[in-house]
Protein backbone atom coordinates (compact mmCIF):
# COMPACT_ATOMS: atom_id res chain seq x y z
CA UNK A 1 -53.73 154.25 184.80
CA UNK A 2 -50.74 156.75 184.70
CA UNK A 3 -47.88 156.37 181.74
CA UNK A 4 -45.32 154.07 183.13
CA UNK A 5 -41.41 155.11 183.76
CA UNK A 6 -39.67 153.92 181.10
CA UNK A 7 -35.85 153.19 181.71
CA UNK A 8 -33.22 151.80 179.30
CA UNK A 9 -30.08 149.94 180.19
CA UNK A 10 -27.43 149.65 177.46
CA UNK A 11 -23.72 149.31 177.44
CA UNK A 12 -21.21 146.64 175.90
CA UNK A 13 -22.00 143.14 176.14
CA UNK A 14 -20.64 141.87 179.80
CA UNK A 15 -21.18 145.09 181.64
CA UNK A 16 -24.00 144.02 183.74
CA UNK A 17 -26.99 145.37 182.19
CA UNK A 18 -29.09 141.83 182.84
CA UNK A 19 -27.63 142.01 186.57
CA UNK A 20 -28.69 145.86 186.83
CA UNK A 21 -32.29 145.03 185.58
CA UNK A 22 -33.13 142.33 187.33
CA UNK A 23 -31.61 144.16 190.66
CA UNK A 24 -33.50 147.08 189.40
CA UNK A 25 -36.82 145.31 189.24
CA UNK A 26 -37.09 144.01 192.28
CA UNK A 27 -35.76 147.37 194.47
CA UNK A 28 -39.20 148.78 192.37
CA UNK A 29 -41.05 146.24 194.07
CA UNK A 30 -44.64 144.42 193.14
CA UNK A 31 -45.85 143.69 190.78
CA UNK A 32 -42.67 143.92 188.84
CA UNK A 33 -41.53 145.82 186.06
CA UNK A 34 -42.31 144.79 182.26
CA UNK A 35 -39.01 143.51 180.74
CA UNK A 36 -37.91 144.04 177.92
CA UNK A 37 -34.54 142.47 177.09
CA UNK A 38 -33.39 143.39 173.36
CA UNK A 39 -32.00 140.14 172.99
CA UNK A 40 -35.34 138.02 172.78
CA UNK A 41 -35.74 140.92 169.58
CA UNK A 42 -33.27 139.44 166.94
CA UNK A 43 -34.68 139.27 163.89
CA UNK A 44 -36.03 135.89 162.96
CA UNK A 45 -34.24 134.96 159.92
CA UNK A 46 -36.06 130.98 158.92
CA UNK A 47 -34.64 130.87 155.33
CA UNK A 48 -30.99 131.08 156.68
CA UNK A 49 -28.64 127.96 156.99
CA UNK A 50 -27.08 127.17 160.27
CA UNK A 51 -23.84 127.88 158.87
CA UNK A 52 -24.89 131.38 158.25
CA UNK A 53 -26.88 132.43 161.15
CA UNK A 54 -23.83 130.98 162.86
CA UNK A 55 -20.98 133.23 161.84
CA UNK A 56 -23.88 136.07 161.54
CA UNK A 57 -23.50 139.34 163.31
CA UNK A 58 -25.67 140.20 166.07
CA UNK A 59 -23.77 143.04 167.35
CA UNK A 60 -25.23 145.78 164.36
CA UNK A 61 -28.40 147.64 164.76
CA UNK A 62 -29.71 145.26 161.90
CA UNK A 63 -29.67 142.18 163.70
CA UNK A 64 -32.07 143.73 166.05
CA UNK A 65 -36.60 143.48 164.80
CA UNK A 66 -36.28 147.45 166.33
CA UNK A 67 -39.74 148.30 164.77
CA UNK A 68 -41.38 145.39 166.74
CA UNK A 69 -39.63 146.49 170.27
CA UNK A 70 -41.07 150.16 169.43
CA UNK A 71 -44.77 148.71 169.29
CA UNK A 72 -44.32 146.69 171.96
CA UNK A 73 -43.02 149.72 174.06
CA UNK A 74 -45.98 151.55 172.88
CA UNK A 75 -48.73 149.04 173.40
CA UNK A 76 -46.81 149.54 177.43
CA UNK A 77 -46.62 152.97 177.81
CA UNK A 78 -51.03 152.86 176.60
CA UNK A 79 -51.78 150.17 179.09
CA UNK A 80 -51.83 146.58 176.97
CA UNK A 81 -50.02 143.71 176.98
CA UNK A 82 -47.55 142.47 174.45
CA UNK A 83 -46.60 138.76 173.12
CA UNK A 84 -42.79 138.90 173.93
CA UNK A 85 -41.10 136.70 171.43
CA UNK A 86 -38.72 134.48 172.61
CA UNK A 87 -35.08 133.44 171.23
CA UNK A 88 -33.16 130.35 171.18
CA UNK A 89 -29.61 131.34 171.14
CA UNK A 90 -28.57 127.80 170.54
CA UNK A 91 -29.86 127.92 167.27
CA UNK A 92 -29.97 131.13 166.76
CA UNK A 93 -34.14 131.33 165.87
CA UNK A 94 -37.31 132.18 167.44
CA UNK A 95 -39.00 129.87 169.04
CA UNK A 96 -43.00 129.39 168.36
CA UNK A 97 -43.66 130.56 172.24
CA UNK A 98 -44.04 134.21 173.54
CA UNK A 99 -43.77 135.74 176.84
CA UNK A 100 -46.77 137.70 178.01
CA UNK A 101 -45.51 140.96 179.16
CA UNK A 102 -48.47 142.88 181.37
CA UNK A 103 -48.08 146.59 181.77
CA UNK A 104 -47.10 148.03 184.81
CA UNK A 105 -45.68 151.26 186.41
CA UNK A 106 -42.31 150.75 185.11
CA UNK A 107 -40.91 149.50 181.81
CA UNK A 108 -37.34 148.24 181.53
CA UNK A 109 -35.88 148.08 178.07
CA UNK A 110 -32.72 146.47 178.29
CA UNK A 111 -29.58 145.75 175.57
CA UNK A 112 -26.67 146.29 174.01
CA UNK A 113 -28.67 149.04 171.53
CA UNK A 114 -30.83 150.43 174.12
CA UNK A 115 -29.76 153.62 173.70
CA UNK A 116 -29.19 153.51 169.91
CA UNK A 117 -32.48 154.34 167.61
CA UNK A 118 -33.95 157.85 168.77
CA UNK A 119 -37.63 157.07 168.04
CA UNK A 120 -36.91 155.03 171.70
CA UNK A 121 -34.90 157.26 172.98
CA UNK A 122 -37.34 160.20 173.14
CA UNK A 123 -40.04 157.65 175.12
CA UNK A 124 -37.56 156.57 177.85
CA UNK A 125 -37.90 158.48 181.20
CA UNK A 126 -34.32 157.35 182.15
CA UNK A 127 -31.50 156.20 180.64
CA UNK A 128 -28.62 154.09 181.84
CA UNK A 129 -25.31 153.43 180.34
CA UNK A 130 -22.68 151.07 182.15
CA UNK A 131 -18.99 151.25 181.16
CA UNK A 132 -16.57 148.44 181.49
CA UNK A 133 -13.44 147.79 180.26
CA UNK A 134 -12.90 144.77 177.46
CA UNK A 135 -10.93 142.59 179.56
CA UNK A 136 -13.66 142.35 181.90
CA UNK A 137 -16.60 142.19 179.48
CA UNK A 138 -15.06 139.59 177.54
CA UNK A 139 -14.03 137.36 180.66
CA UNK A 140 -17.51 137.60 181.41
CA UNK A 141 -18.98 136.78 178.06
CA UNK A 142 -16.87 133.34 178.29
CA UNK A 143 -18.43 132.46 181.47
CA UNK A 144 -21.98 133.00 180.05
CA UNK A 145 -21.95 131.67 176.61
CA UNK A 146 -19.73 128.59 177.39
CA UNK A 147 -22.34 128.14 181.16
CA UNK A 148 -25.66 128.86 179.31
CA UNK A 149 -25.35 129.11 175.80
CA UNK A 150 -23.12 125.78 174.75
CA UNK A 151 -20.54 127.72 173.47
CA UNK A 152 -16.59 126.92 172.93
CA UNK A 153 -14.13 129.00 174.86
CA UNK A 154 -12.97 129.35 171.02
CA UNK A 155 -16.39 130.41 169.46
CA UNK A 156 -16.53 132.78 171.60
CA UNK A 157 -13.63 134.80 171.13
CA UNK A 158 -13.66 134.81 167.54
CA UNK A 159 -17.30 136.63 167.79
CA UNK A 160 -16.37 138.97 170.19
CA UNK A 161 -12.93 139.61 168.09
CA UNK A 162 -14.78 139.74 164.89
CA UNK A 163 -18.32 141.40 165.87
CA UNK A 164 -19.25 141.92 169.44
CA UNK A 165 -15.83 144.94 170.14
CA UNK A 166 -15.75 146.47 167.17
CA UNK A 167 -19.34 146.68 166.90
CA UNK A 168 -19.48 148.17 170.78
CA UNK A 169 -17.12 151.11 169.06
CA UNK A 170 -18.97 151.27 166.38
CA UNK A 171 -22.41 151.23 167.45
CA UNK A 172 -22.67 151.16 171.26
CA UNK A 173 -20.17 153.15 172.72
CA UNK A 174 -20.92 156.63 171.06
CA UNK A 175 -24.67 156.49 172.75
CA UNK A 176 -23.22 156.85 175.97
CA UNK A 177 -24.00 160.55 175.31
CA UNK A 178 -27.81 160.47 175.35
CA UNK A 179 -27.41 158.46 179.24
CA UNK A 180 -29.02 160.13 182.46
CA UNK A 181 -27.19 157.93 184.25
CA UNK A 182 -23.42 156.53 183.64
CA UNK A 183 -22.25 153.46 185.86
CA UNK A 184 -19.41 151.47 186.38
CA UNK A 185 -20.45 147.67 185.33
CA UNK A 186 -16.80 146.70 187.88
CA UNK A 187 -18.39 148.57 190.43
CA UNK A 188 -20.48 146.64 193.33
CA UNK A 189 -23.98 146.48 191.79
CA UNK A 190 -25.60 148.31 194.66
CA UNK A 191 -23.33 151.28 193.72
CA UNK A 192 -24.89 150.92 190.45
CA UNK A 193 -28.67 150.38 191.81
CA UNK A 194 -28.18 153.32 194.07
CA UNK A 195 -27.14 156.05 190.78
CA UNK A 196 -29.97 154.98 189.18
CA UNK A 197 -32.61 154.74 191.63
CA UNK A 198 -31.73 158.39 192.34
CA UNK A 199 -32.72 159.34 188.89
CA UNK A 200 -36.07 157.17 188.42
CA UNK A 201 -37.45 158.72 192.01
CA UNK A 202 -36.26 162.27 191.05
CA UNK A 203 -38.12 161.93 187.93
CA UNK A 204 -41.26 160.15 189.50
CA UNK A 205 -41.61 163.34 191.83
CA UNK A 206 -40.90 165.96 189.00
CA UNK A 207 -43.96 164.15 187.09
CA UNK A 208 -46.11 163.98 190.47
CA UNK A 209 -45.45 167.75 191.19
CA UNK A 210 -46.45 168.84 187.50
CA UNK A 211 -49.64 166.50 187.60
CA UNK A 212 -51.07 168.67 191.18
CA UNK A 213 -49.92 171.32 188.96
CA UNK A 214 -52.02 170.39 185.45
CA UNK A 215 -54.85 169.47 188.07
């Protein structure tokens, strides 16, 4: 089995990156992509009150188990499967299930801090960044976390004025620089798919013309 393409997708929270993927994934066609979304990786954290894994941050590199998403990238990009761990955001814990993630001929690695440790960085094959502007993100961020996540319109805005922006600036925005790809998360999403399609096939036939050439 060949190495799979491994593509990242960060930017701030509310940009589109989920949207992107999951567009991304099935323009790549059967039998799918392995996902990997950086948010089932937060760090498990059982000895913590609810008060305090409330008010936590989960915008900082620390929130995120990095050293388990790098093995389970690995295990990929050799051909095994990986036990996904999966996240309850209403509590704010793992749950006791996992997601079996089967290799494939593309990985997707997708999160805010996609882009941010460079032991990942040097294994991705492409690598996405989408830009959006804060009004935008953060109108979007209400509609998920109050929709999905059973979140006050309140709640919400004192995370994203305490943690989630600052820690974009902080932490997020300044790996823009190490993208392939830059996108506009306002722009229609098949503008998006388009840019980075582009890049994954131009890579897949730069690796396809060096492989006749090792042969």
């Amino acid at each position: 089995m060949n190495r799979p393409h491994l593509i990242a997708i960060a930017g701030a929270s509310g940009s589109g990156k989920t949207t992107l993927a999951q567009c991304l994934a099935a323009a790549l066609g059967p039998p799918g992509p392995a996902m990997l979304p950086l948010d089932a990786y937060y760090r498990n954290r059982p000895e913590a009150t609810a008060e305090e894994l409330d008010t936590a941050n989960y915008d900082a590199p620390e929130a995120v188990d990095a050293a388990l998403l790098e093995a389970h990238v690995q295990q990929l990009r050799t051909g095994r499967a990986v036990e996904r761990p999966t996240y309850d955001f209403r509590t704010h814990r793992r749950t006791t299930a996992t997601w079996t993630v089967r290799p494939g001929r593309y990985v997707i690695v997708e999160g805010i801090l996609a882009l941010h440790w460079s032991t990942l960085r040097n294994l991705y094959d492409t690598s996405v960044f989408l830009r959006i502007d804060e009004a935008t993100a953060l109108a979007r961020r209400l509609a998920r976390d109050c929709e999905s996540r059973g979140r006050s319109p309140a709640s919400v805005r004192r995370q994203w004025e305490r943690t989630v922006w600052p820690m974009y600036r902080r932490h997020v925005e300044p790996t823009a620089r190490f993208a392939d790809v830059m996108v506009d998360g306002a722009a229609p999403i098949a503008a998006c798919l388009t840019a980075v399609l582009t890049h994954v096939r131009a890579g897949e036939s730069k690796s396809e013309r060096t492989g006749r050439q090792l042969r």
